[in-house]
C-alpha atoms as a PDB file:
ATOM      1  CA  UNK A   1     -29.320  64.483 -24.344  1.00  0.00           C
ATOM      2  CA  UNK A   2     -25.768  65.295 -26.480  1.00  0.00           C
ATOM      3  CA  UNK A   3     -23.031  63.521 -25.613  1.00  0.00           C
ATOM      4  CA  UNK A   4     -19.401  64.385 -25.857  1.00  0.00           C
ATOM      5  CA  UNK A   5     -19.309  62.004 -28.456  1.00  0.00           C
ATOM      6  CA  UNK A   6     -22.571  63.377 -30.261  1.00  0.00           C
ATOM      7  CA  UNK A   7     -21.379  66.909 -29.548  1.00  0.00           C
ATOM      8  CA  UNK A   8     -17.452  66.256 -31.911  1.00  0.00           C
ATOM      9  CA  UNK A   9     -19.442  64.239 -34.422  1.00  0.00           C
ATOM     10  CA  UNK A  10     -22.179  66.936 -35.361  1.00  0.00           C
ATOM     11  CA  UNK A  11     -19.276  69.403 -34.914  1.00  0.00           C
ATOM     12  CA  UNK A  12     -16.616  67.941 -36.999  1.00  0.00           C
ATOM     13  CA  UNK A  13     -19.304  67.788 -39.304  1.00  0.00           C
ATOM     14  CA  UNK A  14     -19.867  71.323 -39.455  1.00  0.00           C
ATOM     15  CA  UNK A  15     -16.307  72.198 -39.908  1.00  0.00           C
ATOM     16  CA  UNK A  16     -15.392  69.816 -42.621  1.00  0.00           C
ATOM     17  CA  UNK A  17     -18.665  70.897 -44.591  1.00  0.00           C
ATOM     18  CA  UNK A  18     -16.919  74.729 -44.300  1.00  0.00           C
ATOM     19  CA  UNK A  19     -13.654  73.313 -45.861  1.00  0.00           C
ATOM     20  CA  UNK A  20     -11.875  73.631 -42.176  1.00  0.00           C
ATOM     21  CA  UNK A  21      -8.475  72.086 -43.252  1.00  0.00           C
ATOM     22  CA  UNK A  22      -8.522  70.401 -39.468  1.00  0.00           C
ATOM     23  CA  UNK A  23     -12.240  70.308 -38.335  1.00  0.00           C
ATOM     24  CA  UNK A  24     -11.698  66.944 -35.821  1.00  0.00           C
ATOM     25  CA  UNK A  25      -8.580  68.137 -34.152  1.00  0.00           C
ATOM     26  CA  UNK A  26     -10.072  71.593 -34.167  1.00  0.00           C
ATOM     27  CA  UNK A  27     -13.822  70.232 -32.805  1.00  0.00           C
ATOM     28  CA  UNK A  28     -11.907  68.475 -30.065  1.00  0.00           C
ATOM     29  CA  UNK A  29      -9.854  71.446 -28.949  1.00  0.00           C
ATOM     30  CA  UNK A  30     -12.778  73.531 -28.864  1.00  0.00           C
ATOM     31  CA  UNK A  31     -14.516  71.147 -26.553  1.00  0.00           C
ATOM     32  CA  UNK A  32     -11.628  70.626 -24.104  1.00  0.00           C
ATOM     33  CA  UNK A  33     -11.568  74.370 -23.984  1.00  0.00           C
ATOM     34  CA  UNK A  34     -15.381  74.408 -23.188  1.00  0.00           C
ATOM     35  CA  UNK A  35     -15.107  71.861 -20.171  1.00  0.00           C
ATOM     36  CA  UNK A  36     -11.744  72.768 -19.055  1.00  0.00           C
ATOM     37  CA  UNK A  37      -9.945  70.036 -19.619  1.00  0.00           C
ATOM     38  CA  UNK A  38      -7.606  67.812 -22.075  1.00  0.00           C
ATOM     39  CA  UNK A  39      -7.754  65.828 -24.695  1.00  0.00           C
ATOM     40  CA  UNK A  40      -7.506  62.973 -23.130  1.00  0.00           C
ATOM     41  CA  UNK A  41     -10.226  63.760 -20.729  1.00  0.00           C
ATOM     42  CA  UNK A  42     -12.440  64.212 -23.726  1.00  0.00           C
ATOM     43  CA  UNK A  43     -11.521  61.089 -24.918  1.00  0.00           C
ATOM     44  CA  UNK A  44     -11.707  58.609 -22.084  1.00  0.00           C
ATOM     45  CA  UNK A  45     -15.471  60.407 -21.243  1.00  0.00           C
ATOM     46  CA  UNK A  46     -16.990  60.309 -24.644  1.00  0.00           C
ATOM     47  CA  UNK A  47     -19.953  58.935 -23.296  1.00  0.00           C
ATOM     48  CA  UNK A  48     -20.432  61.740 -20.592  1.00  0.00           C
ATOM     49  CA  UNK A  49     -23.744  64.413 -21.267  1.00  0.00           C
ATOM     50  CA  UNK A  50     -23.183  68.106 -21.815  1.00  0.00           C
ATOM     51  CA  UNK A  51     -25.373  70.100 -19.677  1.00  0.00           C
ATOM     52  CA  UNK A  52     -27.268  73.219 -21.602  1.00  0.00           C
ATOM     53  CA  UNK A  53     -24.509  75.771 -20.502  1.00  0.00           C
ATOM     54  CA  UNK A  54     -21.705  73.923 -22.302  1.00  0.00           C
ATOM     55  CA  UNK A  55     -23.555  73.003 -25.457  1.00  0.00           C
ATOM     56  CA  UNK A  56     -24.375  76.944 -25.474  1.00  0.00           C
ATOM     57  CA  UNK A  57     -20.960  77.846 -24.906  1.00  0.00           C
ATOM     58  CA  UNK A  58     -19.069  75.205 -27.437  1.00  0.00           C
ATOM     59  CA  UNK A  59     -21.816  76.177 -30.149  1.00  0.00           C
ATOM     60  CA  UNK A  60     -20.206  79.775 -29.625  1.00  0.00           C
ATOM     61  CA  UNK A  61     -16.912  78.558 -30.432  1.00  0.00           C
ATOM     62  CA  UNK A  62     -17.772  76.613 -32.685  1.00  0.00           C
ATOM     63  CA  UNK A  63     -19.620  79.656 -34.667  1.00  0.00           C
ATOM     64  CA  UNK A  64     -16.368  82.044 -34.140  1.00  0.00           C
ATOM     65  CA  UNK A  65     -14.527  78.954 -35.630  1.00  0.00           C
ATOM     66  CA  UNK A  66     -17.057  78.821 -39.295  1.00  0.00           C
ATOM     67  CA  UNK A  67     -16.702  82.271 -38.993  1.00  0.00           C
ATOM     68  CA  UNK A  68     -12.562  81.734 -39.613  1.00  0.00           C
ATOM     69  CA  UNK A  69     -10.878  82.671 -36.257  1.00  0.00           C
ATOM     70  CA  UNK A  70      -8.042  80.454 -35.440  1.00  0.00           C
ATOM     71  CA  UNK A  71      -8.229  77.796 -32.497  1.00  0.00           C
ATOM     72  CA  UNK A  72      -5.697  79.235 -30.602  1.00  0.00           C
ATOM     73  CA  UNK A  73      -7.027  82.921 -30.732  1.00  0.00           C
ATOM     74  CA  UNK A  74     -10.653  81.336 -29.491  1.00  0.00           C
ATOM     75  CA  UNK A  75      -8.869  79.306 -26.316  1.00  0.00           C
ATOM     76  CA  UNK A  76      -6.169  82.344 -26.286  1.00  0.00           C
ATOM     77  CA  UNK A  77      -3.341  79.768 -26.211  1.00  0.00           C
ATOM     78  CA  UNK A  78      -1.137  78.137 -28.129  1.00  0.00           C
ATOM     79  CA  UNK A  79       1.409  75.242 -27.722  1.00  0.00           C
ATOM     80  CA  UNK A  80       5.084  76.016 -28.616  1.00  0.00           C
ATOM     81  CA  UNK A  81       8.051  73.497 -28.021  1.00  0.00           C
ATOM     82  CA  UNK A  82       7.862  72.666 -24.332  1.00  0.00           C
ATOM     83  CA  UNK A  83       5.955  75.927 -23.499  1.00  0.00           C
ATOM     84  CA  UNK A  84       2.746  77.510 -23.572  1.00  0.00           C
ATOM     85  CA  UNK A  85       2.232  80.636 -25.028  1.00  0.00           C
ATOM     86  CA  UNK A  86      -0.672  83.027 -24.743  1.00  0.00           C
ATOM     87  CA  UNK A  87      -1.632  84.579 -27.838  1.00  0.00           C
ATOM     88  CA  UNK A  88      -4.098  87.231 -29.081  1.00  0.00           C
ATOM     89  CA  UNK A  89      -5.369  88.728 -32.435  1.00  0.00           C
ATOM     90  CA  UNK A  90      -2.318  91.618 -31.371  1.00  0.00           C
ATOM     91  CA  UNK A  91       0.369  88.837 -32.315  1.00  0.00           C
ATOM     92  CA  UNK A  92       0.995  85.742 -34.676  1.00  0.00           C
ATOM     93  CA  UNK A  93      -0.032  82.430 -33.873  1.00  0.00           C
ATOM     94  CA  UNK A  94       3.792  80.967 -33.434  1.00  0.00           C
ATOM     95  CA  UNK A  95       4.049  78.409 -35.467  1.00  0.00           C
ATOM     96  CA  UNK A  96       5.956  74.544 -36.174  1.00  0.00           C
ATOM     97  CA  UNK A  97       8.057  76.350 -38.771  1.00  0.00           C
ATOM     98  CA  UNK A  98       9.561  78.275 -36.384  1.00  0.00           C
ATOM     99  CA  UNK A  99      11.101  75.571 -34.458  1.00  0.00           C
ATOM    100  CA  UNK A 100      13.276  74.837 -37.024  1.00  0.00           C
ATOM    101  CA  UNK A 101      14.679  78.787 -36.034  1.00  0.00           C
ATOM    102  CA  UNK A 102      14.583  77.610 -31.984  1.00  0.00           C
ATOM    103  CA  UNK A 103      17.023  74.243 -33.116  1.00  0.00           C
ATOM    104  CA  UNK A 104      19.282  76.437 -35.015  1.00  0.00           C
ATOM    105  CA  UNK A 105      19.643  78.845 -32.368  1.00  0.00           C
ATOM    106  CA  UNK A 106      20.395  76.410 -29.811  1.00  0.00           C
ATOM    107  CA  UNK A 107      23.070  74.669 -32.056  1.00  0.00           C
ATOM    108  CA  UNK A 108      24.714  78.542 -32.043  1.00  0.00           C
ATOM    109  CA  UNK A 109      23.970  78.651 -28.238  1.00  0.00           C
ATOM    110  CA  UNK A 110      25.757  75.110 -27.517  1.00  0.00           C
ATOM    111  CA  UNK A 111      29.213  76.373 -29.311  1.00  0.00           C
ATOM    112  CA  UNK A 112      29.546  79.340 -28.030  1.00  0.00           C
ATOM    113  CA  UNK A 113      32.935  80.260 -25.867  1.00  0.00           C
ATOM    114  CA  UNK A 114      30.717  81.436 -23.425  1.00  0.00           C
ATOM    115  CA  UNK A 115      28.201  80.533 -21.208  1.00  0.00           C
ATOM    116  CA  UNK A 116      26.410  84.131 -21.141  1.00  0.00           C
ATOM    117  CA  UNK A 117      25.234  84.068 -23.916  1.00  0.00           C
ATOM    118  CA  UNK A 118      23.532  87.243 -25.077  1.00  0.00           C
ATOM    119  CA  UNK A 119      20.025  87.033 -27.453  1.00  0.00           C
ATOM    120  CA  UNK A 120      18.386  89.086 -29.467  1.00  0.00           C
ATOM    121  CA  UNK A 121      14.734  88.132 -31.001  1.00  0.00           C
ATOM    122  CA  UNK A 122      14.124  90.747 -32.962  1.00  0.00           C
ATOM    123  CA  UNK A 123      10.237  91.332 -34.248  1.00  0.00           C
ATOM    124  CA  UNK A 124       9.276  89.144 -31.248  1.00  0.00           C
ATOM    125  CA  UNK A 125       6.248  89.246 -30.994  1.00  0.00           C
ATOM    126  CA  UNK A 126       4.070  86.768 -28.382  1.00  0.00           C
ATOM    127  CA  UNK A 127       8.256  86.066 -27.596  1.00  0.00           C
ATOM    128  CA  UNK A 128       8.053  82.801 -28.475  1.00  0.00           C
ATOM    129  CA  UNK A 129      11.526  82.012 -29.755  1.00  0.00           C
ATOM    130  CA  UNK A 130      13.253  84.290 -26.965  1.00  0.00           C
ATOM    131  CA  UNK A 131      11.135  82.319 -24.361  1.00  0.00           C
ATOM    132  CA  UNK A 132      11.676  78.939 -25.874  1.00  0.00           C
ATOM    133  CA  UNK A 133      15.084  79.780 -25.964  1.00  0.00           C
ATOM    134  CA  UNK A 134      15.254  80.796 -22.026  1.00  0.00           C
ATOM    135  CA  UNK A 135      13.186  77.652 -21.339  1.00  0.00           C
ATOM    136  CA  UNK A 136      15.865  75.485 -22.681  1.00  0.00           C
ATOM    137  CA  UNK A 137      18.656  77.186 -22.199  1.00  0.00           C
ATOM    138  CA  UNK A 138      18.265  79.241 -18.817  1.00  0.00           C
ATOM    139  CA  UNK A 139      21.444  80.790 -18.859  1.00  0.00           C
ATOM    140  CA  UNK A 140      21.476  83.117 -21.966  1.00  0.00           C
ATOM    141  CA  UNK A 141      20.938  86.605 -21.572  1.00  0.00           C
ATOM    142  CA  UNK A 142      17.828  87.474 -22.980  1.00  0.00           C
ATOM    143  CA  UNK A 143      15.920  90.334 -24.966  1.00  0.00           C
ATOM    144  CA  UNK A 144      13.053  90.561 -27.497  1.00  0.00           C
ATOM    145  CA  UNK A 145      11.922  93.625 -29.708  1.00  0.00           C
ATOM    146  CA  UNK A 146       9.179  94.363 -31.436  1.00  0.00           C
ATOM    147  CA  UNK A 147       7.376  97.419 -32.759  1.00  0.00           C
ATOM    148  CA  UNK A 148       4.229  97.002 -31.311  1.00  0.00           C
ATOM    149  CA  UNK A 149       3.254  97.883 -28.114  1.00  0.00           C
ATOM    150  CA  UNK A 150       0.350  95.452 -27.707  1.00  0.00           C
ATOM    151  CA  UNK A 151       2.902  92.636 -29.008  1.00  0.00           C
ATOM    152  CA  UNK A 152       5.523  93.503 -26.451  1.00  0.00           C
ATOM    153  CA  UNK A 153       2.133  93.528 -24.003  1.00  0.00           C
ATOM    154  CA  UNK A 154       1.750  89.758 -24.795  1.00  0.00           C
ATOM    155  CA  UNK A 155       5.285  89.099 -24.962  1.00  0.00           C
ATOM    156  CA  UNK A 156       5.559  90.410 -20.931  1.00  0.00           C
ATOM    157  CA  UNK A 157       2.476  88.460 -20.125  1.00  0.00           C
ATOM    158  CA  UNK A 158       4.097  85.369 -21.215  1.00  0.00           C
ATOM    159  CA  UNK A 159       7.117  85.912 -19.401  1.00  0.00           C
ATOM    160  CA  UNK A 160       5.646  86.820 -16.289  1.00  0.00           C
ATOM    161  CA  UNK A 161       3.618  83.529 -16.399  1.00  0.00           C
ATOM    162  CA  UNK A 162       6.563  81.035 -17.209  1.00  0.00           C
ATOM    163  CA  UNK A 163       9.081  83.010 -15.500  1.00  0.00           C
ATOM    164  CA  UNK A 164       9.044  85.448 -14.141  1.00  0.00           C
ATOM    165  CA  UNK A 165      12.104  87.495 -11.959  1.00  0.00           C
ATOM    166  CA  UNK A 166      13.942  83.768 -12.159  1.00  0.00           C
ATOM    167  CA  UNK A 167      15.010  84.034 -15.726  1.00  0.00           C
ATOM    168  CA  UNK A 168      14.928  87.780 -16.827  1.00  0.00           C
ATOM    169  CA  UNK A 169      14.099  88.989 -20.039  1.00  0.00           C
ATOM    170  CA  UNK A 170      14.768  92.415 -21.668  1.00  0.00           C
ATOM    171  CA  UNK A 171      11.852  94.207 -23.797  1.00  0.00           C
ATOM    172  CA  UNK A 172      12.669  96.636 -26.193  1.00  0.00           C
ATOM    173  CA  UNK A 173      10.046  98.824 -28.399  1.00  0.00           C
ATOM    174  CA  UNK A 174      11.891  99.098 -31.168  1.00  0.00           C
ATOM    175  CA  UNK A 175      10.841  99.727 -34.808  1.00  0.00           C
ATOM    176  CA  UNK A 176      14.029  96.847 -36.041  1.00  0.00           C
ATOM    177  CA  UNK A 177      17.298  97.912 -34.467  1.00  0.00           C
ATOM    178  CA  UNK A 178      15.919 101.816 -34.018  1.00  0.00           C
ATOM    179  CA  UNK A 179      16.379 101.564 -30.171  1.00  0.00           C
ATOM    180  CA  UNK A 180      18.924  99.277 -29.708  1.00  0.00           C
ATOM    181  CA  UNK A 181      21.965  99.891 -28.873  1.00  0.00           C
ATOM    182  CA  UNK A 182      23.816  96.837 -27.308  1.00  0.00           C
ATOM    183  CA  UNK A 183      25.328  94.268 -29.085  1.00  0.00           C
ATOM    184  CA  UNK A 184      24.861  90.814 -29.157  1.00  0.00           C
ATOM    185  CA  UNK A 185      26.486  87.105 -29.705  1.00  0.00           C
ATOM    186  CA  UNK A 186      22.698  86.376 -31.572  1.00  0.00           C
ATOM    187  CA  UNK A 187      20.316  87.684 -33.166  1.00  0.00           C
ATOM    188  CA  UNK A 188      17.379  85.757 -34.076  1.00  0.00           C
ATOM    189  CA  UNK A 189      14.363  86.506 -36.246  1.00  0.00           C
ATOM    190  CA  UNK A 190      10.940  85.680 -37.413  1.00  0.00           C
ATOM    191  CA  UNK A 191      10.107  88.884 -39.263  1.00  0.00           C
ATOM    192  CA  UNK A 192       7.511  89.670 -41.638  1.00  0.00           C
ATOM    193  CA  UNK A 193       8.004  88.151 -44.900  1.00  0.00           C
ATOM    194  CA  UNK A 194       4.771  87.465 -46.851  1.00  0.00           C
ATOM    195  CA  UNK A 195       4.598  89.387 -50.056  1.00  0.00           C
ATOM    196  CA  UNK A 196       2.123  92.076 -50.234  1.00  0.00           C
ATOM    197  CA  UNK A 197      -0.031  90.852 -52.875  1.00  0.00           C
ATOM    198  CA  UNK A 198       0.163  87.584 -51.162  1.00  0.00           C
ATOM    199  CA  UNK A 199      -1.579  87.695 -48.160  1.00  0.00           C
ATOM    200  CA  UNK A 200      -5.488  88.259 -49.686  1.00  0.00           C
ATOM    201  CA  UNK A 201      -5.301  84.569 -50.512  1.00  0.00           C
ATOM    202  CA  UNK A 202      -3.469  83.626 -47.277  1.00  0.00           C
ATOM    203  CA  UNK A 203      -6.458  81.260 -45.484  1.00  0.00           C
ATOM    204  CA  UNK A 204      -9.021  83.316 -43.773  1.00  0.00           C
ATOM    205  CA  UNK A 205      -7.189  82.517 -40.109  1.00  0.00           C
ATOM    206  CA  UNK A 206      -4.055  84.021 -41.482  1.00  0.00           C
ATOM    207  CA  UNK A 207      -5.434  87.099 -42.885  1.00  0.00           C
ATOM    208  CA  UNK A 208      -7.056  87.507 -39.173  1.00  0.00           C
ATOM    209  CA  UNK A 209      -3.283  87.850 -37.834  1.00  0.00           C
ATOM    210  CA  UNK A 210      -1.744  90.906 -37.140  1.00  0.00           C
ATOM    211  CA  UNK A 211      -1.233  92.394 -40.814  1.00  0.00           C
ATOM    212  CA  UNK A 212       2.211  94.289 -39.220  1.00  0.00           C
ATOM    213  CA  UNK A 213       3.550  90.793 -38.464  1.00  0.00           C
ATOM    214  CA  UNK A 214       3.215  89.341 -42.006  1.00  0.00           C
ATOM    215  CA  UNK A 215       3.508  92.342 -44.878  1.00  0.00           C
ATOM    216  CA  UNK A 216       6.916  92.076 -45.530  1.00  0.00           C
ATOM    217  CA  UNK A 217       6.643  94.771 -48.699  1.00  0.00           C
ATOM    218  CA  UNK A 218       6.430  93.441 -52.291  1.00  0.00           C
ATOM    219  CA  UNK A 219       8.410  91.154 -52.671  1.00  0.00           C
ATOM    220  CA  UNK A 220       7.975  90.031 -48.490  1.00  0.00           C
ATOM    221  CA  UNK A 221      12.148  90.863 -48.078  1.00  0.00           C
ATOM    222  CA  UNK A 222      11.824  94.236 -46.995  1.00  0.00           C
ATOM    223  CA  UNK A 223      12.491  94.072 -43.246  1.00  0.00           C
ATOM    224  CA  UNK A 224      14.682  91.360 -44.104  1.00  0.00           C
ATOM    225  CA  UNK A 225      16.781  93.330 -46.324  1.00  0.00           C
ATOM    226  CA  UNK A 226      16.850  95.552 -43.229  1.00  0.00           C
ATOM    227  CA  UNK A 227      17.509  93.578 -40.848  1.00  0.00           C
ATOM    228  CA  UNK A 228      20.605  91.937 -42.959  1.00  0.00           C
ATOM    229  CA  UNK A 229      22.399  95.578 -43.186  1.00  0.00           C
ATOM    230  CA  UNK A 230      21.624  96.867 -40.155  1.00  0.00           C
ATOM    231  CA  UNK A 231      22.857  93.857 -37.968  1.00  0.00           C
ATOM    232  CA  UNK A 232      25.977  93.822 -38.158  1.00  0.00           C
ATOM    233  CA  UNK A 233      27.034  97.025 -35.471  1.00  0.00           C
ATOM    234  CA  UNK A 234      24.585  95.135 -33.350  1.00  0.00           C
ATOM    235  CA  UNK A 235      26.332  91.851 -33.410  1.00  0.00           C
ATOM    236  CA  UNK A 236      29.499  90.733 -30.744  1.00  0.00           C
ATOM    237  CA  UNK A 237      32.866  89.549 -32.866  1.00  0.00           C
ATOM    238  CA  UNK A 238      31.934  86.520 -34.576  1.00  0.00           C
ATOM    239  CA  UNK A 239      28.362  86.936 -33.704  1.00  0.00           C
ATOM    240  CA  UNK A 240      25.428  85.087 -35.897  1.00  0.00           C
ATOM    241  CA  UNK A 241      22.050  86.306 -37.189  1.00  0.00           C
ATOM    242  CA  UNK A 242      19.526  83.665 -38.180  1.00  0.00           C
ATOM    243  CA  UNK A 243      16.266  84.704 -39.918  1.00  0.00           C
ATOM    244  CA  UNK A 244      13.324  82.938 -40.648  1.00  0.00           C
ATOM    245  CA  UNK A 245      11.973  82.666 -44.300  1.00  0.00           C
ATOM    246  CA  UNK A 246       9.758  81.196 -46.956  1.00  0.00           C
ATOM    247  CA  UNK A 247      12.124  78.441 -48.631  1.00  0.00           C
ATOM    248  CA  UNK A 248      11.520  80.425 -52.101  1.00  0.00           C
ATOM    249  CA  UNK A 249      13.538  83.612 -50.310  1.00  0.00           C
ATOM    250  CA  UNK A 250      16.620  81.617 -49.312  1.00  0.00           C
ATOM    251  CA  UNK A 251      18.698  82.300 -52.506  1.00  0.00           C
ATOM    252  CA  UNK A 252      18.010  86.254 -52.772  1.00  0.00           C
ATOM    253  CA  UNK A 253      18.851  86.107 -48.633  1.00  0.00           C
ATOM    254  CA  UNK A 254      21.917  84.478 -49.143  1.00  0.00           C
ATOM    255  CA  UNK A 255      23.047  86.820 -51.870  1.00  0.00           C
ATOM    256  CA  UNK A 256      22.277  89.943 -49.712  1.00  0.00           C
ATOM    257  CA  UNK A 257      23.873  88.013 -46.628  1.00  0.00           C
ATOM    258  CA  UNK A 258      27.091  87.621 -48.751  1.00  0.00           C
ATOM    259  CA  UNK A 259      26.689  91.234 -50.191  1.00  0.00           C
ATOM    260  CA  UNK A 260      27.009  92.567 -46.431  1.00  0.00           C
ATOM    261  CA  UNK A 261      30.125  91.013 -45.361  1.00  0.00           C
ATOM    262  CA  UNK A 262      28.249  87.780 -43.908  1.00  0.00           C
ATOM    263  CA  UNK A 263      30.179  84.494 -43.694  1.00  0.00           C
ATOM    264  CA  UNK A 264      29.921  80.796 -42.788  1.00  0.00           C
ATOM    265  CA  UNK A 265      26.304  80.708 -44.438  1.00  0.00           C
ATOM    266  CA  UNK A 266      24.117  77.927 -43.875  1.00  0.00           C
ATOM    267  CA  UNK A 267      20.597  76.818 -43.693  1.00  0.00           C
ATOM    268  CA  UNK A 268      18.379  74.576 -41.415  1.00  0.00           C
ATOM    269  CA  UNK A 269      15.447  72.693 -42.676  1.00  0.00           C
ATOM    270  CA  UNK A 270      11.760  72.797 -41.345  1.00  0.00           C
ATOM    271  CA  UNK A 271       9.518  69.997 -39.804  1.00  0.00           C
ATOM    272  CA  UNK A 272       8.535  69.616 -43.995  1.00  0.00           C
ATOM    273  CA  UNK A 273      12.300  69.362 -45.137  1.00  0.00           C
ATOM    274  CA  UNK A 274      12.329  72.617 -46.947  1.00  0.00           C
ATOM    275  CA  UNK A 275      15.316  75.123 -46.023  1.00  0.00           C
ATOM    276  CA  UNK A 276      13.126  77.795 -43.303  1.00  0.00           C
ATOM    277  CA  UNK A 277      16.211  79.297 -41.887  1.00  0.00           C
ATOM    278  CA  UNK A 278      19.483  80.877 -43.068  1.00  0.00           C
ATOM    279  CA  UNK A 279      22.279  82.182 -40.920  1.00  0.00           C
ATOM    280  CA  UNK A 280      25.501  83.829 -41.410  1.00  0.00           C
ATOM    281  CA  UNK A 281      28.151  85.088 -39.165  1.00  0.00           C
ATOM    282  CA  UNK A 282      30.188  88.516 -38.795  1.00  0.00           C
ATOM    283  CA  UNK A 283      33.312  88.503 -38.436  1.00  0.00           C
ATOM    284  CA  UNK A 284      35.836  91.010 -36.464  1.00  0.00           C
ATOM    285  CA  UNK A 285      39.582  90.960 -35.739  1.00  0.00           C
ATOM    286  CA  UNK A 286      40.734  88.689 -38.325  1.00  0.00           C
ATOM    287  CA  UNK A 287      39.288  85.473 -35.725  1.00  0.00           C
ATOM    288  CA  UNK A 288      38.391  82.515 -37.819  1.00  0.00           C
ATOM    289  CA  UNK A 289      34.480  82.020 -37.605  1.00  0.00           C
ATOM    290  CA  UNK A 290      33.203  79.019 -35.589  1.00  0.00           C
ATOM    291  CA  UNK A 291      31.861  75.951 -38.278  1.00  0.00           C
ATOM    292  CA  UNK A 292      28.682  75.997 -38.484  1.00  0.00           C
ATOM    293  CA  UNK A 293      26.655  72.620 -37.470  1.00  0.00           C
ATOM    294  CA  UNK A 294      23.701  73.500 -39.977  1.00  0.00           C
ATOM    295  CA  UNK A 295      23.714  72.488 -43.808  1.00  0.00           C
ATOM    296  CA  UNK A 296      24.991  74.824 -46.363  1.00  0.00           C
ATOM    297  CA  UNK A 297      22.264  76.222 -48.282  1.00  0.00           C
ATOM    298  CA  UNK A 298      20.929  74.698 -51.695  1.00  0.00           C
ATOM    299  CA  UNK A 299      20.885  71.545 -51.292  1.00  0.00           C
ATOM    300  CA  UNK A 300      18.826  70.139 -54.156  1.00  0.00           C
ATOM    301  CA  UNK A 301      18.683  73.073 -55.843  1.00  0.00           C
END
């Protein structure tokens, strides 16, 4: 007979001899996923026996797991602020980093003049920040881009299942601003911004993501550099773009950011304390810009 609680040992086992940076919490998930329920479940019935079917079917994820897939590509899920998301090998896994883009957005959000709000999530992928962003602030008017068809796929099957005709949200196919034409008081963005050269020794998980969603050219600013001169037609009088990057970017971004008539730059730090997102603001008709609430970039520096 095997146990719950023989099944997670001998599989947390396997994973940690495989050099799985998370083989408990990963064993555990795995199982839930097998019997359909939590963690907690799992927890409070570690005693209960796995019938044949179930051992077969966690040894299979437990095999696609050694064999690198992610955990949330295998249960086709993935926990993201309040929400949860479904995901696919067609987009990336959203990530903790990226709430540090969803707080900073919904500091911009909160000051605004105006309760309608209008978002852009540009390179949106599963939609994760436009959806958080509609889940926590219902009234904005919403729209996500992306330049894949199968993202924008997941992107409507995730807004379907949270919400559906209550809380609308626009999808674009759009290859960066290409087919937009409206503008916007935000525009947020997680784009692609792992160097080239880089992402061979990205962990095996990672290099099984969508190679569109992380090749952000040689030096990873490409689309960035894009995105920064392109926004501003897109963007409402005193209108803010915040992008996503990797901490090491930050001073090159805010030199471009400057470079293209950007103002009121600041930064917001991740879950890890390192500076993950920079915004600036464009500004029209002489209005002063409102002061940003996030740090100005460099600190410690």
């Amino acid at each position: 007979m095997t146990t719950v609680k023989d099944a997670l040992k001998e599989a947390t086992q396997r994973l940690r001899e495989a050099d799985i940076q998370t083989p408990a919490l990963d064993a555990e998930l795995l199982l839930a996923h097998t019997l359909d329920a939590d963690r907690t479940h799992i927890a409070l019935h570690a005693d209960r026996v796995l019938g044949r079917t179930q051992r077969t079917a966690y040894e299979s994820l437990i095999a696609r797991r050694l064999r690198g897939e992610c955990v949330a590509y295998i249960v086709g899920r993935k926990a993201f602020r309040h929400i949860e998301l479904l995901v696919n090998k067609d987009v990336l896994v959203p990530r903790p980093e990226t709430e540090a883009l969803v707080e900073a957005a919904l500091e911009t959000i909160d000051r605004a003049q105006t309760k309608a709000v209008s978002v852009l999530d540009l390179c949106c992928g599963s939609g994760a920040i436009a959806l958080a962003l509609l889940d926590e602030r219902p009234g904005i008017k919403a729209s996500a881009a992306d330049l894949s068809e199968a993202a924008l796929a997941v992107a409507r099957a995730n807004h379907a299942r949270l919400f559906g005709a209550a809380r609308p949200l626009s999808l674009i196919h759009s290859d960066l601003f290409d087919n937009i034409a409206a503008r916007f008081h935000l525009i947020v963005s997680n784009p692609p911004y792992v160097p080239s050269a880089t992402i061979p020794t990205l962990a095996r998980e990672v290099q099984g993501e969508p190679r569109l969603a992380l090749d952000g050219g040689p030096d990873g600013l490409s689309p960035i550099r894009k995105i920064i001169a392109a926004a501003p037609p897109r963007l409402l009088p005193n209108g803010r773009l915040l992008l996503e990057a990797a901490p090491s970017q930050i001073k090159e971004i805010i030199r471009l950011m400057e470079g293209s008539g950007y103002r009121d730059i600041a930064c917001t730090k991740d879950l890890s304390g390192r500076e993950r997102v920079i915004e600036g603001t464009i500004i029209e008709g002489g209005a002063p810009a409102p002061v940003p609430m996030s740090a100005p970039c460099g600190a410690g520096w």
